[in-house]
C-alpha atoms as a PDB file:
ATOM      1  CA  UNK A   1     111.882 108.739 121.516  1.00  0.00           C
ATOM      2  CA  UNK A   2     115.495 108.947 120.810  1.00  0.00           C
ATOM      3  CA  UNK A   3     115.794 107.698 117.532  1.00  0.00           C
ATOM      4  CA  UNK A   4     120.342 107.406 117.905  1.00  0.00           C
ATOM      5  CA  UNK A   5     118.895 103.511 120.217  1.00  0.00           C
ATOM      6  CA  UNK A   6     117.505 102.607 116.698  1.00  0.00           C
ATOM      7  CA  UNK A   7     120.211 101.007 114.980  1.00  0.00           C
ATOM      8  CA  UNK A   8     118.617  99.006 111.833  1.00  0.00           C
ATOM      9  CA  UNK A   9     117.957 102.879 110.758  1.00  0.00           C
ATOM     10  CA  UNK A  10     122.140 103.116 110.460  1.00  0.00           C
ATOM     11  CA  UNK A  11     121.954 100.255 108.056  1.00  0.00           C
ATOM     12  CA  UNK A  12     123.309 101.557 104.803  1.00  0.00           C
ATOM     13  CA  UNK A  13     120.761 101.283 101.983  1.00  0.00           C
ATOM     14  CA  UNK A  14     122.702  98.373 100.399  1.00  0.00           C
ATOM     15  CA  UNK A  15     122.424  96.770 103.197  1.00  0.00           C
ATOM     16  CA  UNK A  16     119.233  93.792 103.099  1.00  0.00           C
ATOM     17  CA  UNK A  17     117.354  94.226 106.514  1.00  0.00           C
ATOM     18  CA  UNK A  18     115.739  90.795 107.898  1.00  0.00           C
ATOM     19  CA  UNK A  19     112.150  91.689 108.613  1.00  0.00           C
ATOM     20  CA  UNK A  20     113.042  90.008 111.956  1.00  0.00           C
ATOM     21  CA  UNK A  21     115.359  92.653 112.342  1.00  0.00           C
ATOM     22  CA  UNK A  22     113.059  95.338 111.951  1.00  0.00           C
ATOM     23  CA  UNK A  23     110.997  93.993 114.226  1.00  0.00           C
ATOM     24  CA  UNK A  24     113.322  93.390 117.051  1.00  0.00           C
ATOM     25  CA  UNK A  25     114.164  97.140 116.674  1.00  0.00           C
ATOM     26  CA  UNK A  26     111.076  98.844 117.079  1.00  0.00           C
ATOM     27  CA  UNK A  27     109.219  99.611 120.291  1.00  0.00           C
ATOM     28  CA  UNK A  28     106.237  97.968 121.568  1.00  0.00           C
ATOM     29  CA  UNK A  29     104.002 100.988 120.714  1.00  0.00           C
ATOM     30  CA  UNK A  30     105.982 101.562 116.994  1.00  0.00           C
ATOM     31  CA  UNK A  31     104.234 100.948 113.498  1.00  0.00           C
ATOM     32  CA  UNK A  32     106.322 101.175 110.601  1.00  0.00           C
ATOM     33  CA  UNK A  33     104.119 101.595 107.488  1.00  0.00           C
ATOM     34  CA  UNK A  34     105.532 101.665 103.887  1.00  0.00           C
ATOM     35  CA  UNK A  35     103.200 101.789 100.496  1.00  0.00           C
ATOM     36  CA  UNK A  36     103.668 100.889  97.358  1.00  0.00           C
ATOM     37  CA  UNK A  37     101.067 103.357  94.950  1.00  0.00           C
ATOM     38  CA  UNK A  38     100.764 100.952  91.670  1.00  0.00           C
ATOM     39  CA  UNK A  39      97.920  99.687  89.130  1.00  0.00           C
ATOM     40  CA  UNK A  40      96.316  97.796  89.558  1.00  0.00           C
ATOM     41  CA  UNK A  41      96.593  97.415  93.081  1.00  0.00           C
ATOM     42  CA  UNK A  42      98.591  99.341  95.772  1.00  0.00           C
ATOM     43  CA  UNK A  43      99.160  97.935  99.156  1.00  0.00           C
ATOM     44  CA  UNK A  44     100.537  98.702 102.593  1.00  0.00           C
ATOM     45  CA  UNK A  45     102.982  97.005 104.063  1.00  0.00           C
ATOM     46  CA  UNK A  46     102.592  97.308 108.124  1.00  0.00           C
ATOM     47  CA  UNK A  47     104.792  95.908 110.557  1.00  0.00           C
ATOM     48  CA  UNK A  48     104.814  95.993 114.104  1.00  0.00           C
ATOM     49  CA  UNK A  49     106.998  94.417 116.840  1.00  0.00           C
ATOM     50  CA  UNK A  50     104.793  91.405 116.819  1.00  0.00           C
ATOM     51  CA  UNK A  51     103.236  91.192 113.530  1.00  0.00           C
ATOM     52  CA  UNK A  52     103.530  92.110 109.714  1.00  0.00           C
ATOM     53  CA  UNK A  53     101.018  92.384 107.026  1.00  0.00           C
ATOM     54  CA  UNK A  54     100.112  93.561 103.625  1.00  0.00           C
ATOM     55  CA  UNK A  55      97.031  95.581 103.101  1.00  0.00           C
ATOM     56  CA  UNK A  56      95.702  96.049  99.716  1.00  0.00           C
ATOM     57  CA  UNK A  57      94.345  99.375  98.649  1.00  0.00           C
ATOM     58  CA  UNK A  58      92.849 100.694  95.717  1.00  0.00           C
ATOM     59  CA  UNK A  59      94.366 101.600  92.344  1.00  0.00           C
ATOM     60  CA  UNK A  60      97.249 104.566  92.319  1.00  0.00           C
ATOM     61  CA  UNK A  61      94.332 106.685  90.057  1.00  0.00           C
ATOM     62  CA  UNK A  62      92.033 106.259  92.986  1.00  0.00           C
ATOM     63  CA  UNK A  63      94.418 106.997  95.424  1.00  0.00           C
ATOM     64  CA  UNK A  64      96.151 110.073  93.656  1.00  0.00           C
ATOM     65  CA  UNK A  65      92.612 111.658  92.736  1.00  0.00           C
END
């Protein structure tokens, strides 16, 4: 894949990202996942061209051990 197409990854880190955005940029095939390790709960946030959800996990101690 030729990442230069994807241009929401130019987007300077000051710069808020619509999660519509996102979307729109990836490809059909594309997950983007992003966690957040935390107690008492972590998660994962997934989003995909068509869809977006958060996942919880289990605690960071669980996760780290």
């Amino acid at each position: 894949m030729d990442y230069s197409e994807i241009s929401i990854l130019k987007a300077q880190s000051h710069d808020p990202v619509s999660l519509e955005q996102v979307q729109r940029s990836l490809d059909p095939s594309a997950v983007i996942l992003e966690y957040v390790v935390a107690d008492p709960r972590s998660y994962c946030l997934v989003i995909s061209k068509t869809d977006a959800r958060i996942v919880a996990l289990a605690d960071k101690q669980s996760i780290e051990a």
